[in-house]
PDB file of N, CA and C in Angstrom:
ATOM      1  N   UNK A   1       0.836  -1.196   0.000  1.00  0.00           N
ATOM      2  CA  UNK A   1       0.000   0.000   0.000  1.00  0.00           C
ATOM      3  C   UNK A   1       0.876   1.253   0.000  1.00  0.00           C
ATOM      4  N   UNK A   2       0.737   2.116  -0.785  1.00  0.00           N
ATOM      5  CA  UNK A   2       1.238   3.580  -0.963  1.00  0.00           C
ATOM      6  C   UNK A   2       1.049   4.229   0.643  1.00  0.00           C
ATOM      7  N   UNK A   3       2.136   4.873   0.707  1.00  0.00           N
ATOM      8  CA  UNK A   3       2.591   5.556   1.641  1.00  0.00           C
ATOM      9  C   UNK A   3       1.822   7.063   1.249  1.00  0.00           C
ATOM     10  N   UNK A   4       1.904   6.959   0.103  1.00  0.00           N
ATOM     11  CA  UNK A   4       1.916   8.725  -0.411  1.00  0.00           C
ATOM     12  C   UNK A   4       0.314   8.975  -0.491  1.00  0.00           C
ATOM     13  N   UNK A   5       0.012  10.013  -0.101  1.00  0.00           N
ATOM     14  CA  UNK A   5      -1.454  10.676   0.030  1.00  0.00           C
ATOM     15  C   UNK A   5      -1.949  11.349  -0.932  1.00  0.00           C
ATOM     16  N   UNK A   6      -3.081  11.085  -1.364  1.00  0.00           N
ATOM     17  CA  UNK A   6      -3.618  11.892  -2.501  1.00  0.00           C
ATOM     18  C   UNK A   6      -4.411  12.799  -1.869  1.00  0.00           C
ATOM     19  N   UNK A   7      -4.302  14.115  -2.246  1.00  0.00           N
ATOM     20  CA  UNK A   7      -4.388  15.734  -1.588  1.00  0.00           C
ATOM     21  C   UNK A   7      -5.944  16.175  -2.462  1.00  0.00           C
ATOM     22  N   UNK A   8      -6.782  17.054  -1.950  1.00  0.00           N
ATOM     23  CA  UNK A   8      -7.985  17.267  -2.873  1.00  0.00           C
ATOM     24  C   UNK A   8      -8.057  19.091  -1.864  1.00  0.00           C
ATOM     25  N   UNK A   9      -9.163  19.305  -2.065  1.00  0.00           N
ATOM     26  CA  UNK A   9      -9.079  20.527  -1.581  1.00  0.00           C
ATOM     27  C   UNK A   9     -10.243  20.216  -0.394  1.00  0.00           C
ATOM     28  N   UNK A  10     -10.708  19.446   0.092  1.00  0.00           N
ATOM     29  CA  UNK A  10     -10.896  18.893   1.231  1.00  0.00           C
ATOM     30  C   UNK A  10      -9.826  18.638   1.882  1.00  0.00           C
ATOM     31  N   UNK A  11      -8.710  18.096   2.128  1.00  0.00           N
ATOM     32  CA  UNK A  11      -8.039  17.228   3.397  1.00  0.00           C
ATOM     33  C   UNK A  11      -6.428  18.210   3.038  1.00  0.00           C
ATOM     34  N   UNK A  12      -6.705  19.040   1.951  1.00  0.00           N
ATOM     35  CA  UNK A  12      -4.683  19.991   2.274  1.00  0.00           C
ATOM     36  C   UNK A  12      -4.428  20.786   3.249  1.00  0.00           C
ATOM     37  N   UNK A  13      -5.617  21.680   4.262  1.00  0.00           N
ATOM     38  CA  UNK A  13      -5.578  22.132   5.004  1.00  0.00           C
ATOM     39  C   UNK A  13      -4.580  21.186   6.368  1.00  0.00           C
ATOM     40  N   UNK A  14      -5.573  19.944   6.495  1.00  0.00           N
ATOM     41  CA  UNK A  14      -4.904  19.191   7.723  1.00  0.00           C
ATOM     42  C   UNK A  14      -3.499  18.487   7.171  1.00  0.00           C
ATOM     43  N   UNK A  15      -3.530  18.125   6.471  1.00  0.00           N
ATOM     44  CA  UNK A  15      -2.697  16.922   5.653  1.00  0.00           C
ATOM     45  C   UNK A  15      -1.135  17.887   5.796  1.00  0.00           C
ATOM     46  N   UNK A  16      -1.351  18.841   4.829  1.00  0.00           N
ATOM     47  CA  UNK A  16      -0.574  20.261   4.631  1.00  0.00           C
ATOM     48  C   UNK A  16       0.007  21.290   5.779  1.00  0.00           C
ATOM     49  N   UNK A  17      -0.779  22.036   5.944  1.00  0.00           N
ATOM     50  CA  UNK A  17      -0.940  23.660   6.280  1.00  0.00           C
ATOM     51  C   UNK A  17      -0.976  23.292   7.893  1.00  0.00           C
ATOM     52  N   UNK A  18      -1.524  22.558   8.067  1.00  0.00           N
ATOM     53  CA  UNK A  18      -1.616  21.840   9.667  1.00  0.00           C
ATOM     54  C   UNK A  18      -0.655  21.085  10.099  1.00  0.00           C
ATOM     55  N   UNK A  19      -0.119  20.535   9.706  1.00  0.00           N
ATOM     56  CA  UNK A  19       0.838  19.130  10.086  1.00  0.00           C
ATOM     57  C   UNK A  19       2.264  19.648  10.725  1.00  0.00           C
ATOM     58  N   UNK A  20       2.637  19.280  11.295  1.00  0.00           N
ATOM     59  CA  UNK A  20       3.956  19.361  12.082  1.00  0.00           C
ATOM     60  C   UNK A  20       5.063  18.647  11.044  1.00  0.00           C
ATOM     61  N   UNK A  21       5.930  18.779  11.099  1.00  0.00           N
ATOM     62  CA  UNK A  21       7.192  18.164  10.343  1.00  0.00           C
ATOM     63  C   UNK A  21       7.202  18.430   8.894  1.00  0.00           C
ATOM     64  N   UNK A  22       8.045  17.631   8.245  1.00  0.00           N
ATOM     65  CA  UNK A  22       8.245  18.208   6.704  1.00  0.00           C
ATOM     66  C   UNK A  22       7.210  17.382   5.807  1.00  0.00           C
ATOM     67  N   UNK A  23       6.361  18.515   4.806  1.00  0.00           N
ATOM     68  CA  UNK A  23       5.744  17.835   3.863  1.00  0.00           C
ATOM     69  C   UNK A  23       6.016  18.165   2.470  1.00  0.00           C
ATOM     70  N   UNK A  24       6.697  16.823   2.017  1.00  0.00           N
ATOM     71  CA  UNK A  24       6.291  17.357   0.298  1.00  0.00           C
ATOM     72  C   UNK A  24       4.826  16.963  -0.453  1.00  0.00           C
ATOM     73  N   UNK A  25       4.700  18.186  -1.122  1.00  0.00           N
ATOM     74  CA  UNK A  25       3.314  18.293  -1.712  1.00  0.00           C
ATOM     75  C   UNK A  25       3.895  18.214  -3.975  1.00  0.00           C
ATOM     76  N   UNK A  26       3.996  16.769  -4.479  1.00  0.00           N
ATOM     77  CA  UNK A  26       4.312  16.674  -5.872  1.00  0.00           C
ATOM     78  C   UNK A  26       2.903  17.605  -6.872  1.00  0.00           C
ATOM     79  N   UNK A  27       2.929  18.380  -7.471  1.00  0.00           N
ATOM     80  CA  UNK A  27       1.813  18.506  -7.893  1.00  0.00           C
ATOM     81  C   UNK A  27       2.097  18.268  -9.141  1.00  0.00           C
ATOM     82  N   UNK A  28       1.135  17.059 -10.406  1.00  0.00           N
ATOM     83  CA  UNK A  28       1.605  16.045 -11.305  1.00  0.00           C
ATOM     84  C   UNK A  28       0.557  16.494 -12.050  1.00  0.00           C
ATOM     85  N   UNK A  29       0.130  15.949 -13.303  1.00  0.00           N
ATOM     86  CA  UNK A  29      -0.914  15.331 -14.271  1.00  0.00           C
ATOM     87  C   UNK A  29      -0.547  13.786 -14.735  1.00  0.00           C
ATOM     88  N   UNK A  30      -1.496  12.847 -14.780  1.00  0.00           N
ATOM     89  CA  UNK A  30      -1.360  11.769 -15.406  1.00  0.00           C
ATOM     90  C   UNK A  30      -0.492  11.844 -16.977  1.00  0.00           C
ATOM     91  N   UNK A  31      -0.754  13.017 -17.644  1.00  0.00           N
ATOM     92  CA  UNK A  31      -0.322  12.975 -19.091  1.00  0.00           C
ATOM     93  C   UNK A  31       0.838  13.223 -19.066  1.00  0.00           C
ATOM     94  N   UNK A  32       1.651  13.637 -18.058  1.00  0.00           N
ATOM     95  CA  UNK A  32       3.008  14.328 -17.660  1.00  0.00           C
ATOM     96  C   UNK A  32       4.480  13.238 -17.621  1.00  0.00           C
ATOM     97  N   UNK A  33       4.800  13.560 -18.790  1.00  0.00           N
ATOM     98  CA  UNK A  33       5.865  12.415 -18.950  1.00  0.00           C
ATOM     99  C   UNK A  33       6.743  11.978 -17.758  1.00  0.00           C
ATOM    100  N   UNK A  34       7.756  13.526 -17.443  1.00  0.00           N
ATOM    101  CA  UNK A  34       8.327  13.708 -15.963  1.00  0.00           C
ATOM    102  C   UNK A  34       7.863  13.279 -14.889  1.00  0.00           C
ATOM    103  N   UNK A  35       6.012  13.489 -14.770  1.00  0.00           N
ATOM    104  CA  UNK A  35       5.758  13.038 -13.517  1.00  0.00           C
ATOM    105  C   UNK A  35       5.475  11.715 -13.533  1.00  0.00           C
ATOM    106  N   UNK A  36       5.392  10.897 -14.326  1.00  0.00           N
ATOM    107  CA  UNK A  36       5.477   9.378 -14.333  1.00  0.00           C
ATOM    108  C   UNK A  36       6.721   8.706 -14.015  1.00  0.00           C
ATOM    109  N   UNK A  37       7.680   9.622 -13.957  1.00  0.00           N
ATOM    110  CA  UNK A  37       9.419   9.415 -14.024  1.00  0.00           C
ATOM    111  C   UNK A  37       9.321   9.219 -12.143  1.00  0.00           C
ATOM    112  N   UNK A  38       8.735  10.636 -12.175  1.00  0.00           N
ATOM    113  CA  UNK A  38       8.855  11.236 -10.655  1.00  0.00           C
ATOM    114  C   UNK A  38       8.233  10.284  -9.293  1.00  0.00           C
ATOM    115  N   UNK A  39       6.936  10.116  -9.819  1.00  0.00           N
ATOM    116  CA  UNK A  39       6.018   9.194  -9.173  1.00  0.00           C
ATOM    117  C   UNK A  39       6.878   8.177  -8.422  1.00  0.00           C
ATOM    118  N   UNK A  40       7.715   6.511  -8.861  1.00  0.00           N
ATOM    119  CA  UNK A  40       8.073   6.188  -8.597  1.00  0.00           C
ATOM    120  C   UNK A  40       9.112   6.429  -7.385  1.00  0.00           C
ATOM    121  N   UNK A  41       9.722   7.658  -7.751  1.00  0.00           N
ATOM    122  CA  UNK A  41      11.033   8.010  -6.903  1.00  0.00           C
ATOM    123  C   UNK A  41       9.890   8.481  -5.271  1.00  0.00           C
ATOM    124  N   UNK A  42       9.263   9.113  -5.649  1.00  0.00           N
ATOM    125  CA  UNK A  42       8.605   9.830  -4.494  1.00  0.00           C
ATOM    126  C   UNK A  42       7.698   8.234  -3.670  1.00  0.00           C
ATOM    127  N   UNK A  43       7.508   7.512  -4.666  1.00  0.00           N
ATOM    128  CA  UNK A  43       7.197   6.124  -3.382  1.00  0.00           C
ATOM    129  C   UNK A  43       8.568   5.756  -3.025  1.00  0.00           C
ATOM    130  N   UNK A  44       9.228   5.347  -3.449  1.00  0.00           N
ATOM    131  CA  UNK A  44      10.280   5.164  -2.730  1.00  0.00           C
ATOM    132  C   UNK A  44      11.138   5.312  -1.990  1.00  0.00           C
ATOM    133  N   UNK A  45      10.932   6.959  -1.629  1.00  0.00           N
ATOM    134  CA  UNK A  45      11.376   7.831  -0.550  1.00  0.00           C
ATOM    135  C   UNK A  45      10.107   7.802   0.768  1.00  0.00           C
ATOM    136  N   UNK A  46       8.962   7.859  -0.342  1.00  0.00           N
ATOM    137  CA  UNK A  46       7.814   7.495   1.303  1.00  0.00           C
ATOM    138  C   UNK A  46       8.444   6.074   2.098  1.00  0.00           C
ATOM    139  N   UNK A  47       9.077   5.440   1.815  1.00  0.00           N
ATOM    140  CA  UNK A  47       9.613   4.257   2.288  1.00  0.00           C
ATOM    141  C   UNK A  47      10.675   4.492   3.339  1.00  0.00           C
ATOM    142  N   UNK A  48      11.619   4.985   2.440  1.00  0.00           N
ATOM    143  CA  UNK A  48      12.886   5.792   3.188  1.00  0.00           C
ATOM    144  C   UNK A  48      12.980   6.841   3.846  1.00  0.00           C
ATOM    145  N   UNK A  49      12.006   7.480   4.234  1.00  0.00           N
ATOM    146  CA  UNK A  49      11.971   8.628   4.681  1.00  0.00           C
ATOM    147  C   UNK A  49      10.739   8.807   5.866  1.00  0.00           C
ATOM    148  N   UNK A  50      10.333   8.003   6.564  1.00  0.00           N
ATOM    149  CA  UNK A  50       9.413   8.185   7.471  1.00  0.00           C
ATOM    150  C   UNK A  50       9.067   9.257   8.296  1.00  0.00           C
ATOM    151  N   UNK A  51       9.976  10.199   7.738  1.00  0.00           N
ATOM    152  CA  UNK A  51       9.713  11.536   9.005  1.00  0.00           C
ATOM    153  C   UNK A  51       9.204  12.755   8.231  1.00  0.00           C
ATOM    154  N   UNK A  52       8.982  12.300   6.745  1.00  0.00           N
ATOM    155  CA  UNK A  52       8.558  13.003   5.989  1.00  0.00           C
ATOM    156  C   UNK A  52       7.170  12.787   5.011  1.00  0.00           C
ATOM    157  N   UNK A  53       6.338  13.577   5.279  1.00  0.00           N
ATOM    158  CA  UNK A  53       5.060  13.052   4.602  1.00  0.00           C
ATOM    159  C   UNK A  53       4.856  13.266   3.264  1.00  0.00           C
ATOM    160  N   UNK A  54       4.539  12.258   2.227  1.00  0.00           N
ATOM    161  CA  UNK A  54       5.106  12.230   0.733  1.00  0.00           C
ATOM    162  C   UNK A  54       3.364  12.636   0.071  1.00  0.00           C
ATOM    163  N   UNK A  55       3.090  14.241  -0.687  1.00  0.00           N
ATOM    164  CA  UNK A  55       2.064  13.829  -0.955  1.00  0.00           C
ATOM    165  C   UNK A  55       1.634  14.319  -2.836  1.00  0.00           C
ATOM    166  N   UNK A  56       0.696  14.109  -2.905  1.00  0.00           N
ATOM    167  CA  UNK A  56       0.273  14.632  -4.636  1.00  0.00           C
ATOM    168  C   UNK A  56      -0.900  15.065  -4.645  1.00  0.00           C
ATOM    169  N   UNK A  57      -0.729  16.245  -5.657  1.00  0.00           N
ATOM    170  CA  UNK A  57      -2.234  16.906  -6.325  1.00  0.00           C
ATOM    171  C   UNK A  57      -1.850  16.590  -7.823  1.00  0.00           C
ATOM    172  N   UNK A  58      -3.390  16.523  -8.017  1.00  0.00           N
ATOM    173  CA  UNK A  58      -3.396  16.413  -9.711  1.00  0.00           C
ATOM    174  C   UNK A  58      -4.059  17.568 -10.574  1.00  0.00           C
ATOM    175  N   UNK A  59      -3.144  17.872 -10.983  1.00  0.00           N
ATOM    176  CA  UNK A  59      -3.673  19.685 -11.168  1.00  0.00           C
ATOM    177  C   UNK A  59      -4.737  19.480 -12.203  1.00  0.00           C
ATOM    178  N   UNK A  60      -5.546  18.346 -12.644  1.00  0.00           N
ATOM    179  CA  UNK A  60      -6.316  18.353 -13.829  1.00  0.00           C
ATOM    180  C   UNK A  60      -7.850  17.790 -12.621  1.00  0.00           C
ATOM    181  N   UNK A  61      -7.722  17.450 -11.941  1.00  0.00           N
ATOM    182  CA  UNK A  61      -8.709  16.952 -10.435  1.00  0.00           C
ATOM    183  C   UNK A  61      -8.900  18.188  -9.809  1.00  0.00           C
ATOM    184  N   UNK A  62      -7.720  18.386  -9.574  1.00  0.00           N
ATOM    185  CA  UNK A  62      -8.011  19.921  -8.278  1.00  0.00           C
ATOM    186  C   UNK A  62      -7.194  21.435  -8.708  1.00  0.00           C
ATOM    187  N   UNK A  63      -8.321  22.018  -9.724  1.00  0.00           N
ATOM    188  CA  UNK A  63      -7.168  22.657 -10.546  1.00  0.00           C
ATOM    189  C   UNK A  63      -7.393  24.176  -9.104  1.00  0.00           C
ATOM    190  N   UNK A  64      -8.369  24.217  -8.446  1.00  0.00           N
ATOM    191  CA  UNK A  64      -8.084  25.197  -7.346  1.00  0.00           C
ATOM    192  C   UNK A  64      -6.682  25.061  -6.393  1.00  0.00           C
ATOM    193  N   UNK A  65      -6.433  24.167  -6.437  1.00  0.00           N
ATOM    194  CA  UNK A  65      -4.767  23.911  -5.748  1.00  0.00           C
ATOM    195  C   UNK A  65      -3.500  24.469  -6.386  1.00  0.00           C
ATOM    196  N   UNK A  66      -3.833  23.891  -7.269  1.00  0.00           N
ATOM    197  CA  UNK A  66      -2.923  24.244  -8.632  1.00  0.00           C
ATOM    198  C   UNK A  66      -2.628  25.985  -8.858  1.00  0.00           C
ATOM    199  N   UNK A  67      -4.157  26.369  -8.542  1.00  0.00           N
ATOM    200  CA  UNK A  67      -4.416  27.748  -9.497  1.00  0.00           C
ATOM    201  C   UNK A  67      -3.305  28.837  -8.007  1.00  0.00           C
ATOM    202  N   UNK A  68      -4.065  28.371  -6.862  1.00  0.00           N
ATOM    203  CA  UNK A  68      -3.373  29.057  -5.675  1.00  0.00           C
ATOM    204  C   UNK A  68      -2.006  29.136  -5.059  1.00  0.00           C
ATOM    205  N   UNK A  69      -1.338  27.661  -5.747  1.00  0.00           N
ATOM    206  CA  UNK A  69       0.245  27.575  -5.775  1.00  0.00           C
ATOM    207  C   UNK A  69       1.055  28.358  -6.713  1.00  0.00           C
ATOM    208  N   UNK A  70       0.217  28.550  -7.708  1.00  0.00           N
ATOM    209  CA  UNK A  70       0.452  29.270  -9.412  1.00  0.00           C
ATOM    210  C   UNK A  70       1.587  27.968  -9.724  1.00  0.00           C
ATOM    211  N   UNK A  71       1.031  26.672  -9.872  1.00  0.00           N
ATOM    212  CA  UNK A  71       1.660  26.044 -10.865  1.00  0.00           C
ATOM    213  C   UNK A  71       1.520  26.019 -12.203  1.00  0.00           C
ATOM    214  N   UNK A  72       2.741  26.642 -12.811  1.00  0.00           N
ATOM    215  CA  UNK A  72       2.629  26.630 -14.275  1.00  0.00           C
ATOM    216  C   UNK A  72       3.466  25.607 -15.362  1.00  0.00           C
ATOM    217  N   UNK A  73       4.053  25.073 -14.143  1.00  0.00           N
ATOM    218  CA  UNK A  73       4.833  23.414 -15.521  1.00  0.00           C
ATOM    219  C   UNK A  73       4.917  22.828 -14.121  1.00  0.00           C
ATOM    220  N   UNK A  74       4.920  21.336 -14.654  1.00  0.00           N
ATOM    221  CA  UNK A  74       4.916  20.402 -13.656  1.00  0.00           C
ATOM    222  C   UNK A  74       5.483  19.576 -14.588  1.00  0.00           C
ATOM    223  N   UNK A  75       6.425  18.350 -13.647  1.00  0.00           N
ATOM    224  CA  UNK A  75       6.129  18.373 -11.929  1.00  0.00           C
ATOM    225  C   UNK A  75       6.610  19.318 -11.358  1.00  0.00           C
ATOM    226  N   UNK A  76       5.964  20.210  -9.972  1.00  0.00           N
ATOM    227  CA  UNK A  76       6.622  21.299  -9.496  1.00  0.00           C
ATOM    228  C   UNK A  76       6.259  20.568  -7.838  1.00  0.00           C
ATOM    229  N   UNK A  77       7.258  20.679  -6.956  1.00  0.00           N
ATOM    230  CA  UNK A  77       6.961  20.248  -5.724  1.00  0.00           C
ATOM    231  C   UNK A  77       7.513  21.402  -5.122  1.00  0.00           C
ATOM    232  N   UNK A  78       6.813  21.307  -3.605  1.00  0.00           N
ATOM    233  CA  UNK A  78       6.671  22.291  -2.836  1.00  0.00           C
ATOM    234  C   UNK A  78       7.309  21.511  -1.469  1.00  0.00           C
ATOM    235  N   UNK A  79       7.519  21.971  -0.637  1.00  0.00           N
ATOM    236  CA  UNK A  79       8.417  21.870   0.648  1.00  0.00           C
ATOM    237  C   UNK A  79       7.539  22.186   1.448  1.00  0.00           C
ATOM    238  N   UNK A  80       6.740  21.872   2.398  1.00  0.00           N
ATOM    239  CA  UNK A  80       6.124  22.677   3.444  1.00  0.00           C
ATOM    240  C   UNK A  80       6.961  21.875   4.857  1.00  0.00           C
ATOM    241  N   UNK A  81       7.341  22.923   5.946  1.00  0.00           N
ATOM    242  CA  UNK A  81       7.901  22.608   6.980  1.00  0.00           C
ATOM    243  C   UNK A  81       6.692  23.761   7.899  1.00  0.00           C
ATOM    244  N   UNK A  82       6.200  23.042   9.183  1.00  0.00           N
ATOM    245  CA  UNK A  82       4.782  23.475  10.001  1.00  0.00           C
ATOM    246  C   UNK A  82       4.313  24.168   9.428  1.00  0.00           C
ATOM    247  N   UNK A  83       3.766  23.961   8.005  1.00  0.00           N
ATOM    248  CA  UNK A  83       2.694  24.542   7.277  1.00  0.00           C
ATOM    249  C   UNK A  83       3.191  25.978   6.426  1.00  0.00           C
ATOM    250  N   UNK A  84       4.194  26.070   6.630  1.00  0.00           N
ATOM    251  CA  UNK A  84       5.319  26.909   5.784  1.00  0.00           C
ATOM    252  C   UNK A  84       5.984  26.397   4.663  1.00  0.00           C
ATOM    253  N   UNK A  85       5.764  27.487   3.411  1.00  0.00           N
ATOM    254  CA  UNK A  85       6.536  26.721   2.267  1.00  0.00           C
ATOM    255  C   UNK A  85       7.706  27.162   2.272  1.00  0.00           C
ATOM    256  N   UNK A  86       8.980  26.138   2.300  1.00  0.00           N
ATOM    257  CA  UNK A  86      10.229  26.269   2.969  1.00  0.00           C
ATOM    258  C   UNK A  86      11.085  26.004   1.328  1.00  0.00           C
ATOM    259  N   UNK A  87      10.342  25.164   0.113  1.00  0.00           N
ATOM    260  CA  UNK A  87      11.431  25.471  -0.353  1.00  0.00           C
ATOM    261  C   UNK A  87      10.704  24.938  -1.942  1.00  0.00           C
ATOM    262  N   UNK A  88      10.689  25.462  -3.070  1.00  0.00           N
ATOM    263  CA  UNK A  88       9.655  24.859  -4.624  1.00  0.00           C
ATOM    264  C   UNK A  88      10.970  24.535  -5.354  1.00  0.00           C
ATOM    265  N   UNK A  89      10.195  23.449  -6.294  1.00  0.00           N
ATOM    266  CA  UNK A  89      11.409  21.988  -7.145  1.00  0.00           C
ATOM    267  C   UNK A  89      10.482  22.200  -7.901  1.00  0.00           C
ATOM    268  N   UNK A  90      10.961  22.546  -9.461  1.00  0.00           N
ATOM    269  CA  UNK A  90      10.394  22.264 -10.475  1.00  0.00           C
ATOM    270  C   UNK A  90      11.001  21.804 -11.334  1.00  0.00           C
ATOM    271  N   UNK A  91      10.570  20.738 -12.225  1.00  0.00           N
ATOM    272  CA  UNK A  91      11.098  19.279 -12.910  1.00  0.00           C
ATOM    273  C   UNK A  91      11.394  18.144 -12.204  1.00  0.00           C
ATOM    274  N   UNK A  92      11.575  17.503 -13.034  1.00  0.00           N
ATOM    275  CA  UNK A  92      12.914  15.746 -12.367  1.00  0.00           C
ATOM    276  C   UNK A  92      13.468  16.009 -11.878  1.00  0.00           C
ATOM    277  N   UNK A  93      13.742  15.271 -10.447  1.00  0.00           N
ATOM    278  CA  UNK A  93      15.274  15.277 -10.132  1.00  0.00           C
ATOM    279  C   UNK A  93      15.492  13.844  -9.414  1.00  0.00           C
ATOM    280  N   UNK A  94      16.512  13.883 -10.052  1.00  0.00           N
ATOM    281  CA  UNK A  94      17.059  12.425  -9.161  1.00  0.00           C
ATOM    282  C   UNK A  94      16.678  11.948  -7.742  1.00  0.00           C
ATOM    283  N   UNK A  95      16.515  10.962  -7.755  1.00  0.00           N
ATOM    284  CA  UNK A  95      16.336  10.291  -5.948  1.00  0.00           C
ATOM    285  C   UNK A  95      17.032  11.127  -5.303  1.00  0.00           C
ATOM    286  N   UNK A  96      18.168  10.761  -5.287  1.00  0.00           N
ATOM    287  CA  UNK A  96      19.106  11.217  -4.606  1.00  0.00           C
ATOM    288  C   UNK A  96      19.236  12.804  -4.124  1.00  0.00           C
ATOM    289  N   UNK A  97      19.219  13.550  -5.651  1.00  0.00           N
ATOM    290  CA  UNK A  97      18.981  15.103  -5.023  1.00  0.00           C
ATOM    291  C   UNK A  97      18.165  15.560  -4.261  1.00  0.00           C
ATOM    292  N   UNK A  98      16.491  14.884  -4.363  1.00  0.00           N
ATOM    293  CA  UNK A  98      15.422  15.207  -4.017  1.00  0.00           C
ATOM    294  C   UNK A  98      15.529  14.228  -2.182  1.00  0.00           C
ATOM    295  N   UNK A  99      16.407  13.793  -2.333  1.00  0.00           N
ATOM    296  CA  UNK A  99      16.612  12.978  -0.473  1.00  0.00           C
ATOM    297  C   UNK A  99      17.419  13.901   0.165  1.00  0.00           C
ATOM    298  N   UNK A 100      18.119  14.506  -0.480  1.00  0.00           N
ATOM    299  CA  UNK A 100      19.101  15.109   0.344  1.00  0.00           C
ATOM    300  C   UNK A 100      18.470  16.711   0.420  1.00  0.00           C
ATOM    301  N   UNK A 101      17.813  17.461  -0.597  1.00  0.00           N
ATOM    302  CA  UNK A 101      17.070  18.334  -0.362  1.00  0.00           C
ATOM    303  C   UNK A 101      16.182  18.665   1.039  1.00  0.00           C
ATOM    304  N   UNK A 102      15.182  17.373   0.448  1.00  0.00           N
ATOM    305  CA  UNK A 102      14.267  17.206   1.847  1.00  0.00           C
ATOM    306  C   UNK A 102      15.244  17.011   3.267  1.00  0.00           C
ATOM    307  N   UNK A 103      16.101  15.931   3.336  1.00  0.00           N
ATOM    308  CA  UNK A 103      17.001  16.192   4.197  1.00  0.00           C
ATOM    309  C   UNK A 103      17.108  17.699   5.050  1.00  0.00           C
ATOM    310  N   UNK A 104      17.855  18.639   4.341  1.00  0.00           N
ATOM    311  CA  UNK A 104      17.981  19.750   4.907  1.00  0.00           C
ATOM    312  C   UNK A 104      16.867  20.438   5.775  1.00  0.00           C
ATOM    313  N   UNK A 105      15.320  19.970   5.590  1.00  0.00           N
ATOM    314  CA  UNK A 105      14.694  20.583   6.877  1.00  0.00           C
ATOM    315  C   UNK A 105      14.279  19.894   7.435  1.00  0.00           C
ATOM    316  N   UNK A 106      14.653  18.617   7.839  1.00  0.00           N
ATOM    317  CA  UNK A 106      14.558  17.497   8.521  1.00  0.00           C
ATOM    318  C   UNK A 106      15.310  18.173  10.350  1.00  0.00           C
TER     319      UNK A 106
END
């Protein structure tokens, strides 16, 4: 079972904006070549990374999320540390960069 949470504009308030510790928020489209790349890496860090909550919007589902982040290319991920956006990733990036990123507000 997926670790990673699917975000709607019901549950980002608590999930998000509420939560204590570090959250990444991926915001993807199914048609999105990159984010099919991305997807994988981000379960696999929900694995490795337990102190960090791994989550996704689908900007074609919840385009009010989308519209209020002003995502304009995706994949674009967001950093939230206690409901603060601490740090935005836009494109691919390697496992590795994207572990050691999050890392830093760990």
């Amino acid at each position: 079972m997926s670790k990673v949470l699917h975000l709607n504009e019901n549950n980002f308030k608590a999930e998000v904006l509420e939560a204590n510790g570090v959250v990444l928020v991926d915001f993807w489209a199914a048609w999105c070549g990159p984010c099919k790349m991305l997807g994988p890496i981000i379960e696999q860090l929900s694995e490795e990374m337990p102190n960090v909550k791994f989550a996704k919007v689908n900007v074609d589902e919840v385009e009010s999320l989308a519209a209020r982040y002003g995502i304009r290319s995706i994949p674009t991920m967001y950093i939230f540390k206690n409901g603060e956006i601490v740090d935005k990733l836009i494109g691919l990036l390697p496992k590795e960069a994207l572990k050691n990123k999050l890392a830093q507000y760990l």
